[in-house]
PDB file of N, CA and C in Angstrom:
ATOM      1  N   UNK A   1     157.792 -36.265-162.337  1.00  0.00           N
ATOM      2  CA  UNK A   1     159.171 -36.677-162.167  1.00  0.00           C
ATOM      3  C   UNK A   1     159.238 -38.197-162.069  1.00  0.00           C
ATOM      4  N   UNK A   2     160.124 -38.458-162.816  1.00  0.00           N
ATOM      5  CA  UNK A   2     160.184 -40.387-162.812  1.00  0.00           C
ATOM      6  C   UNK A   2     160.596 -40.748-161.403  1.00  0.00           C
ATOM      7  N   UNK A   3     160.413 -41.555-161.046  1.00  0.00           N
ATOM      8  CA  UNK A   3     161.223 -42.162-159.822  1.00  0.00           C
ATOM      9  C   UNK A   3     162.577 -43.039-159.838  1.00  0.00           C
ATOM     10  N   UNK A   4     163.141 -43.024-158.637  1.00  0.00           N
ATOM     11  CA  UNK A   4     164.342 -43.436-158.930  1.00  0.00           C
ATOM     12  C   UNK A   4     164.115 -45.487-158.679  1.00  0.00           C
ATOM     13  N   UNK A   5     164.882 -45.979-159.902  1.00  0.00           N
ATOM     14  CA  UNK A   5     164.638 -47.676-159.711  1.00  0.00           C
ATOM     15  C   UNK A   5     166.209 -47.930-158.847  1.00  0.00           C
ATOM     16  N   UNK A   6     165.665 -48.851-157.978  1.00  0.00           N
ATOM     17  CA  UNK A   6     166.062 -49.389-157.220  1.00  0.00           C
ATOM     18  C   UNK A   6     166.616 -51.463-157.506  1.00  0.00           C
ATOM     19  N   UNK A   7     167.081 -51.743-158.215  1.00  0.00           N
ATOM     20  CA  UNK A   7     167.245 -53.499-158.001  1.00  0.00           C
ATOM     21  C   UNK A   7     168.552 -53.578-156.902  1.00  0.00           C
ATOM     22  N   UNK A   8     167.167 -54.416-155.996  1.00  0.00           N
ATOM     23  CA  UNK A   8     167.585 -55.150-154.697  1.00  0.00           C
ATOM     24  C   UNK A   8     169.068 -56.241-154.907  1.00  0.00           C
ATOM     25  N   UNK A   9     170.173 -56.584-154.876  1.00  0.00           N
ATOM     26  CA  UNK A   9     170.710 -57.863-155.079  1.00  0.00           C
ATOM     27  C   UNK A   9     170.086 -59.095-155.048  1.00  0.00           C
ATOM     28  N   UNK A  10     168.795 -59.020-154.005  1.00  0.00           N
ATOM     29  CA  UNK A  10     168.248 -60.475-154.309  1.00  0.00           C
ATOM     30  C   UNK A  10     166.886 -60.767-154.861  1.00  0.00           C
ATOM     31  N   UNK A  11     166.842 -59.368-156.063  1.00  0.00           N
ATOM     32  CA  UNK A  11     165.350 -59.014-156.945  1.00  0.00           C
ATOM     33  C   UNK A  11     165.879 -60.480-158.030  1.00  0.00           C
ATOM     34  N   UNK A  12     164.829 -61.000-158.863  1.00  0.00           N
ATOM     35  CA  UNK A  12     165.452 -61.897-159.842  1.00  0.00           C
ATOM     36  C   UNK A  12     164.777 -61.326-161.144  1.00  0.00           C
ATOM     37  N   UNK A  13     165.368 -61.860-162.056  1.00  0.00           N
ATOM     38  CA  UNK A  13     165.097 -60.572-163.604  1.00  0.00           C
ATOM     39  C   UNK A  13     164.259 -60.881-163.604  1.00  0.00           C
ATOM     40  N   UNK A  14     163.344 -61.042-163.347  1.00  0.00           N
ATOM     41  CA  UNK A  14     161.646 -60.691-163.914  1.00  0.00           C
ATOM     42  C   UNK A  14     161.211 -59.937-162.947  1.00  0.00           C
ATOM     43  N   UNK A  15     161.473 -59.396-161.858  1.00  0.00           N
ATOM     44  CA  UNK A  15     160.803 -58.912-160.668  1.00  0.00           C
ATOM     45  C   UNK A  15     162.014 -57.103-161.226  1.00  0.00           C
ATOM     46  N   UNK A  16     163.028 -57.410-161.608  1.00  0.00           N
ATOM     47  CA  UNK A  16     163.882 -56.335-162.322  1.00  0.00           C
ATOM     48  C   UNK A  16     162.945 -55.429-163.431  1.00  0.00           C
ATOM     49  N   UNK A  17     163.050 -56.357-164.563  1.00  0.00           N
ATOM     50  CA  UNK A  17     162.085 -56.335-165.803  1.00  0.00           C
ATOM     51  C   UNK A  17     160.735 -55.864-165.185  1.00  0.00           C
ATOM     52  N   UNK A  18     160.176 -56.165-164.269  1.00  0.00           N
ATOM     53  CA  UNK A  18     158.668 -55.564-164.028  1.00  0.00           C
ATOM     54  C   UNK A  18     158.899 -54.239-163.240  1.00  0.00           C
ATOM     55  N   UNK A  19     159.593 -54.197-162.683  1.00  0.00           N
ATOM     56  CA  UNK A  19     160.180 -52.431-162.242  1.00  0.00           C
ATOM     57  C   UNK A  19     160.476 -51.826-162.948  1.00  0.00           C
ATOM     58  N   UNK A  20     161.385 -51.896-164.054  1.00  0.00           N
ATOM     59  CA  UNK A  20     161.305 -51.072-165.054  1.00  0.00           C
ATOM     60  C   UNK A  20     160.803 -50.972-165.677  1.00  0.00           C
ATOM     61  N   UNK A  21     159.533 -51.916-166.403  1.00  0.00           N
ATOM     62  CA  UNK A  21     158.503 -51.495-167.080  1.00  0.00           C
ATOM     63  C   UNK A  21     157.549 -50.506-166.614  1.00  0.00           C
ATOM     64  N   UNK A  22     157.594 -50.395-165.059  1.00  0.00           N
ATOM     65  CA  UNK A  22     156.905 -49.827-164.511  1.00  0.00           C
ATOM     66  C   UNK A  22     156.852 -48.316-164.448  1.00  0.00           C
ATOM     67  N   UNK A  23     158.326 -48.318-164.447  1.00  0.00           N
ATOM     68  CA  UNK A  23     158.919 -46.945-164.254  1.00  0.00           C
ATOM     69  C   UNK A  23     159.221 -46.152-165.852  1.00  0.00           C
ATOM     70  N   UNK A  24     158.688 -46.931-166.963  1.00  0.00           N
ATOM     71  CA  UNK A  24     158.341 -46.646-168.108  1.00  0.00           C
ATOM     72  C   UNK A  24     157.256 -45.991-168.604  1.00  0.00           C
ATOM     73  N   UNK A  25     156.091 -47.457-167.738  1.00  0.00           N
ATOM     74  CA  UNK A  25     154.732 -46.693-168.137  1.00  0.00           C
ATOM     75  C   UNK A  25     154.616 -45.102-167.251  1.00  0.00           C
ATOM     76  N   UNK A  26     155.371 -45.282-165.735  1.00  0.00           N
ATOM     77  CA  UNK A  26     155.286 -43.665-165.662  1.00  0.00           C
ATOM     78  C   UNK A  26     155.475 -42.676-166.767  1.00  0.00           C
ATOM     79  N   UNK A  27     156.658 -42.774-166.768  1.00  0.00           N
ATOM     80  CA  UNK A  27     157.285 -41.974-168.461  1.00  0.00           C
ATOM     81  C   UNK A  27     156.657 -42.037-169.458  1.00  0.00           C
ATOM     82  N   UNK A  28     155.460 -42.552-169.456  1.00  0.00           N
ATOM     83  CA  UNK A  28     155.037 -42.448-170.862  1.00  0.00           C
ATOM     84  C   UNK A  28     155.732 -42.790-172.114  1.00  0.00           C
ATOM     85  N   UNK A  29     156.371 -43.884-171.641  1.00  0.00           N
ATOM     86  CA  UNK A  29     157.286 -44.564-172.807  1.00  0.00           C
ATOM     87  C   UNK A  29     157.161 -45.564-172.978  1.00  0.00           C
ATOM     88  N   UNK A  30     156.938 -46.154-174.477  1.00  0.00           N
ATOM     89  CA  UNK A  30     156.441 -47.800-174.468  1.00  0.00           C
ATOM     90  C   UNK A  30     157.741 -47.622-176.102  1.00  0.00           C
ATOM     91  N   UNK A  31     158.574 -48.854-175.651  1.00  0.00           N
ATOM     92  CA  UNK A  31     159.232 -49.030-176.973  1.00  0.00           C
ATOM     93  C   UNK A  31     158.688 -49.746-178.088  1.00  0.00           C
ATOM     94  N   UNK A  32     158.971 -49.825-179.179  1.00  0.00           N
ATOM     95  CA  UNK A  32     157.859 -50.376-180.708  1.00  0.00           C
ATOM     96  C   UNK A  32     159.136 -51.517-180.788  1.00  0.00           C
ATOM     97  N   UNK A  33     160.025 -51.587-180.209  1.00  0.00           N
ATOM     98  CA  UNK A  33     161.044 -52.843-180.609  1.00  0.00           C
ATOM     99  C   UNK A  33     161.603 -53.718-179.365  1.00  0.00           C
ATOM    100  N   UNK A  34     161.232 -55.068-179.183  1.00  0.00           N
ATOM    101  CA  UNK A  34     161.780 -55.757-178.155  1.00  0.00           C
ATOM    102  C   UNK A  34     163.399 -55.294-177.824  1.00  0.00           C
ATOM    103  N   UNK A  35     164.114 -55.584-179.009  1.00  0.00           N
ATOM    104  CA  UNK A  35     165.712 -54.864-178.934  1.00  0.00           C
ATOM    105  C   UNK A  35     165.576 -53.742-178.376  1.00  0.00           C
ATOM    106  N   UNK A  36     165.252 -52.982-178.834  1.00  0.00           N
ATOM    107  CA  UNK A  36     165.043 -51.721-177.647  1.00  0.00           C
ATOM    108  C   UNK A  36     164.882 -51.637-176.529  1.00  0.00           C
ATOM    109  N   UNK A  37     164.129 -52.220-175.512  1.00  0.00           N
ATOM    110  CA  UNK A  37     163.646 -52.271-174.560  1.00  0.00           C
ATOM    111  C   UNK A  37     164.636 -53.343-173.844  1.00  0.00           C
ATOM    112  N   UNK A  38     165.084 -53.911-174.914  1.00  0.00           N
ATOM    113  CA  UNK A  38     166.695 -55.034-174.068  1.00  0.00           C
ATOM    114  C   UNK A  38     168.093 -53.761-173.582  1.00  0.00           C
ATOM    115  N   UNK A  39     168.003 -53.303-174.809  1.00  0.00           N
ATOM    116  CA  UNK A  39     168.888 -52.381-174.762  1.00  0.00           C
ATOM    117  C   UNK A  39     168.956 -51.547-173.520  1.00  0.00           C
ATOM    118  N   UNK A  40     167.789 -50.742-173.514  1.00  0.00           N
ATOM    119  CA  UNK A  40     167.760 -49.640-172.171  1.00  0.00           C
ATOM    120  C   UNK A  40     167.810 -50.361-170.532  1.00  0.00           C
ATOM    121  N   UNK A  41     167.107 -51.634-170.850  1.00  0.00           N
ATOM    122  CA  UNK A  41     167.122 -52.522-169.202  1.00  0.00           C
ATOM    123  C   UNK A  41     168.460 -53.028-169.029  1.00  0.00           C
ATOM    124  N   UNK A  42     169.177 -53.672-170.389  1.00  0.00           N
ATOM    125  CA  UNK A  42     170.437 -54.033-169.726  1.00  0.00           C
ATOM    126  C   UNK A  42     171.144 -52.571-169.138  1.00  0.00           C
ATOM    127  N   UNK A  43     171.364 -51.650-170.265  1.00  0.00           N
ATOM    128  CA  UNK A  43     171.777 -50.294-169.612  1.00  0.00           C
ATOM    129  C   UNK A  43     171.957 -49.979-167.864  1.00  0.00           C
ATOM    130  N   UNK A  44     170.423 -50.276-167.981  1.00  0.00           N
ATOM    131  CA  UNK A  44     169.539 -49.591-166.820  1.00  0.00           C
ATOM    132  C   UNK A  44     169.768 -50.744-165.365  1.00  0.00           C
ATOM    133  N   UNK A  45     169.914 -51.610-165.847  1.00  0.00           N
ATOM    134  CA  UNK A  45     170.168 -53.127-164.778  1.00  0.00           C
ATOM    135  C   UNK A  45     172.012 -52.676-164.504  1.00  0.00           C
ATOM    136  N   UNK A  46     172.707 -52.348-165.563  1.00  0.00           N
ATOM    137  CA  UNK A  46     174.009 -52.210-165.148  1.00  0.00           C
ATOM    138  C   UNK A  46     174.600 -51.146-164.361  1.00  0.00           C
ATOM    139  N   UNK A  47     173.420 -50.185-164.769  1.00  0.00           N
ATOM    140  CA  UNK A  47     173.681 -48.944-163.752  1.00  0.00           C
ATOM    141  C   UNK A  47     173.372 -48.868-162.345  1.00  0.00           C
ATOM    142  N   UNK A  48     172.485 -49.667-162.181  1.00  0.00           N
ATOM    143  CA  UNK A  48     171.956 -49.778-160.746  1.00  0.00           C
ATOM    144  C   UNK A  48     172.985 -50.919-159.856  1.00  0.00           C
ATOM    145  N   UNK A  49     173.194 -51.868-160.878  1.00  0.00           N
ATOM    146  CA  UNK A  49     174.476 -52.627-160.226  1.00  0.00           C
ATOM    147  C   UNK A  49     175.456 -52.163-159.858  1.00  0.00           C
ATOM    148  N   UNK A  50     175.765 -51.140-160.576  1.00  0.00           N
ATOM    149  CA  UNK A  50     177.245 -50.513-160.301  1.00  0.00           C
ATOM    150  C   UNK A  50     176.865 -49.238-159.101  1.00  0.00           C
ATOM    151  N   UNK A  51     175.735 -48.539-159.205  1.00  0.00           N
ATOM    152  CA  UNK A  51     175.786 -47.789-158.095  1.00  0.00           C
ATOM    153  C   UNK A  51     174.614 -47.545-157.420  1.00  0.00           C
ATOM    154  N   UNK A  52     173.602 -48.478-157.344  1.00  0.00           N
ATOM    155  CA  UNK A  52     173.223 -49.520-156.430  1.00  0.00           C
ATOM    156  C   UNK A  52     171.350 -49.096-156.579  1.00  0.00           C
ATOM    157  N   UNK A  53     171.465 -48.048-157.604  1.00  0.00           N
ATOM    158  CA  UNK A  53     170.105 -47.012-157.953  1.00  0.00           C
ATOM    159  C   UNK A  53     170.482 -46.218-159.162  1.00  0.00           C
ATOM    160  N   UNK A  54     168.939 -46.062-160.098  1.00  0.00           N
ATOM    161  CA  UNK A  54     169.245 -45.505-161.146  1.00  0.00           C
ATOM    162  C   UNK A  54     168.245 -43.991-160.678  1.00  0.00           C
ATOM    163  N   UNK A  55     168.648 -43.059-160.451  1.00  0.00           N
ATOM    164  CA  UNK A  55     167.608 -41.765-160.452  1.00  0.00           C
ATOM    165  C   UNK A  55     166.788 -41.646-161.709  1.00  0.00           C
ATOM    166  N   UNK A  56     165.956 -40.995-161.599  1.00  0.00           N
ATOM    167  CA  UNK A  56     164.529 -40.834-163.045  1.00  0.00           C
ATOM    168  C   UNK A  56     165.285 -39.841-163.492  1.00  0.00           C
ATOM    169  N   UNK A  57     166.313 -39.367-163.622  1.00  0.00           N
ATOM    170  CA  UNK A  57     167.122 -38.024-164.461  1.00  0.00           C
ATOM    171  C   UNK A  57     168.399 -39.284-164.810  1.00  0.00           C
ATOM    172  N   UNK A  58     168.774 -39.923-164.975  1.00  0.00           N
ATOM    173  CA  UNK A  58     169.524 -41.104-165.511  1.00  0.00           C
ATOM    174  C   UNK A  58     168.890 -42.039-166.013  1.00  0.00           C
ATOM    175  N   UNK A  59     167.635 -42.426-165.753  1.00  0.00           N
ATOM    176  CA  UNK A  59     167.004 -43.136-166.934  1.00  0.00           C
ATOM    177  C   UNK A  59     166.373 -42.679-167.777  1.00  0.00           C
ATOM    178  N   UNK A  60     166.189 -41.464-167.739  1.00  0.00           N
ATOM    179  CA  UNK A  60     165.613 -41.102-168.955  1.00  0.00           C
ATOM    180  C   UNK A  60     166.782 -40.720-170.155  1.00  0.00           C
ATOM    181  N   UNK A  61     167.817 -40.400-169.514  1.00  0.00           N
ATOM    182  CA  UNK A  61     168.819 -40.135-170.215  1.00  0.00           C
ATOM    183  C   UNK A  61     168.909 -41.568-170.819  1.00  0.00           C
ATOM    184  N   UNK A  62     168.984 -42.407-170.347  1.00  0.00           N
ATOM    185  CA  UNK A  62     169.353 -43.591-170.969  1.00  0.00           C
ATOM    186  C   UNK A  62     168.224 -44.406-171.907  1.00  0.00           C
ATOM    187  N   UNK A  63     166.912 -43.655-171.749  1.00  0.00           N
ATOM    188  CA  UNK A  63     165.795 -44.220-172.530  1.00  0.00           C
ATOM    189  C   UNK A  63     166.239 -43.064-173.695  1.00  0.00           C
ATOM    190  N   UNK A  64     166.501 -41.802-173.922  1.00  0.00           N
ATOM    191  CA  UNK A  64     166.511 -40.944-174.606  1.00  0.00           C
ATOM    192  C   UNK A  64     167.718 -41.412-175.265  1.00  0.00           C
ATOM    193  N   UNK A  65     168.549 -42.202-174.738  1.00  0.00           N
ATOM    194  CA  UNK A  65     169.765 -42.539-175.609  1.00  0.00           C
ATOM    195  C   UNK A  65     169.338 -43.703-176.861  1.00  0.00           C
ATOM    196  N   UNK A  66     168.968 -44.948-175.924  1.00  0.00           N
ATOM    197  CA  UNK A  66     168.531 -45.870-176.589  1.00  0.00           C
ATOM    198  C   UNK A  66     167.484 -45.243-177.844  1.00  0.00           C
ATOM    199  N   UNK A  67     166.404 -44.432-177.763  1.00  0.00           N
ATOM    200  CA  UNK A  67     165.468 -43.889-178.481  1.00  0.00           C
ATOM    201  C   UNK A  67     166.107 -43.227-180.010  1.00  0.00           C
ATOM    202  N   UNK A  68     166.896 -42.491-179.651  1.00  0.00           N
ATOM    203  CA  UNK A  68     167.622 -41.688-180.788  1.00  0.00           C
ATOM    204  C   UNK A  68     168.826 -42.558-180.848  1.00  0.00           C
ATOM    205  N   UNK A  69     169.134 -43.715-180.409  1.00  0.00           N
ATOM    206  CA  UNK A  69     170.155 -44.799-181.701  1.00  0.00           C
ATOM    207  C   UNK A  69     169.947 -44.890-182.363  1.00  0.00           C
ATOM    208  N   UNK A  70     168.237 -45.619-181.874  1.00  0.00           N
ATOM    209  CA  UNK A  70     167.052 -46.200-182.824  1.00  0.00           C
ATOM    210  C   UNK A  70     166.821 -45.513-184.180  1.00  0.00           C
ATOM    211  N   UNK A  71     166.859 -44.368-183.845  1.00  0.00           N
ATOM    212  CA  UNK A  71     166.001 -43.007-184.824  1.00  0.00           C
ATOM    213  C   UNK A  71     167.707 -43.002-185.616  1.00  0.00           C
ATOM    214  N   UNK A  72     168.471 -42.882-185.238  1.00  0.00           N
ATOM    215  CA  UNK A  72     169.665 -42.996-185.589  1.00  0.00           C
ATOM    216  C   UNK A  72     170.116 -44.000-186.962  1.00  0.00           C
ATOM    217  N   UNK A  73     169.942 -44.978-186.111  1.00  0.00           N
ATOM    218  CA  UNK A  73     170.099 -46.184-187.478  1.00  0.00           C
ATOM    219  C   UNK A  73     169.024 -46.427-188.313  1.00  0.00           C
ATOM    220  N   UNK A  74     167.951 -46.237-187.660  1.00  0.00           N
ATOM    221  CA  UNK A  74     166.864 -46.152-188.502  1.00  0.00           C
ATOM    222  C   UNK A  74     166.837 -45.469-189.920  1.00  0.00           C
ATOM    223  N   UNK A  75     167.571 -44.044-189.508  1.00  0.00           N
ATOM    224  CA  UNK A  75     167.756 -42.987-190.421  1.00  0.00           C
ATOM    225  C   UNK A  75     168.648 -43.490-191.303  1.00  0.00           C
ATOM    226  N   UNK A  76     169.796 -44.058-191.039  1.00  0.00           N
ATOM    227  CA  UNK A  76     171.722 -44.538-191.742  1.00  0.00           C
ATOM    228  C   UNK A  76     170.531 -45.471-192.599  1.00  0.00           C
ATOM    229  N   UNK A  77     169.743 -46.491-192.448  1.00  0.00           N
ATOM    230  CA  UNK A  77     169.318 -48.087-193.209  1.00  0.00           C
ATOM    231  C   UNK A  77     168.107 -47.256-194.292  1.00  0.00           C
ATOM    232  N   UNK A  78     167.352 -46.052-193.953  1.00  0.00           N
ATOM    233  CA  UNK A  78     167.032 -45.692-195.340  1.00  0.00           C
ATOM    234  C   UNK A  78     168.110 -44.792-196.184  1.00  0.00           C
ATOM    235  N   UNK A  79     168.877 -44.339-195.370  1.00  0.00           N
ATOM    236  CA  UNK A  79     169.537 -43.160-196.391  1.00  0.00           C
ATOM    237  C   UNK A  79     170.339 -44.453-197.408  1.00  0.00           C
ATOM    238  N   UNK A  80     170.810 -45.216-196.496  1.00  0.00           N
ATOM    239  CA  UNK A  80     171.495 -46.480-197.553  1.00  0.00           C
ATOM    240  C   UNK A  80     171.031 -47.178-198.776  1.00  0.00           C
ATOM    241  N   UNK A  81     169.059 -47.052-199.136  1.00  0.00           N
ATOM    242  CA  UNK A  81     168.495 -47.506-199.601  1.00  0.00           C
ATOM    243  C   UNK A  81     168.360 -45.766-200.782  1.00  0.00           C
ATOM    244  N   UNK A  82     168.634 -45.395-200.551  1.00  0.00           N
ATOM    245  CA  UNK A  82     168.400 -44.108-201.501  1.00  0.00           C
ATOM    246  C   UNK A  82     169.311 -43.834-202.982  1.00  0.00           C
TER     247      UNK A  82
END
């Protein structure tokens, strides 16, 4: 089970950024695209701002979102090439 991330109000983004990487490598998730990995932390940084903790059943939702955009547009930029 993932754990739930926590940013403190007076964590500073790199001490943010290293918690959630952290709580990645739990998950067994490493993204293949910097954009990606912007994508899910801002997500993931805005959710915890707004309600003050992200549970490991909300970030994965939100890594699983970001993941299948990816796979998403990925898919739209070859079908376009066809």
């Amino acid at each position: 089970m993932t754990r739930t991330i926590t940013f403190d109000q007076k964590m500073k983004d790199g001490e943010k950024r290293a918690a959630f990487q952290s709580a990645l490598k739990e998950m067994g998730v490493s993204f293949t695209s910097a954009s990606s990995f912007e994508r899910a932390f801002a997500r993931t940084k805005d959710a915890a701002d707004h309600n003050g903790e992200v549970p490991g059943d909300r970030l994965q939702a939100i890594v699983d979102d970001v993941v299948s955009g990816m796979e998403t547009f990925q898919q739209g930029v070859a079908d376009s090439f066809r």
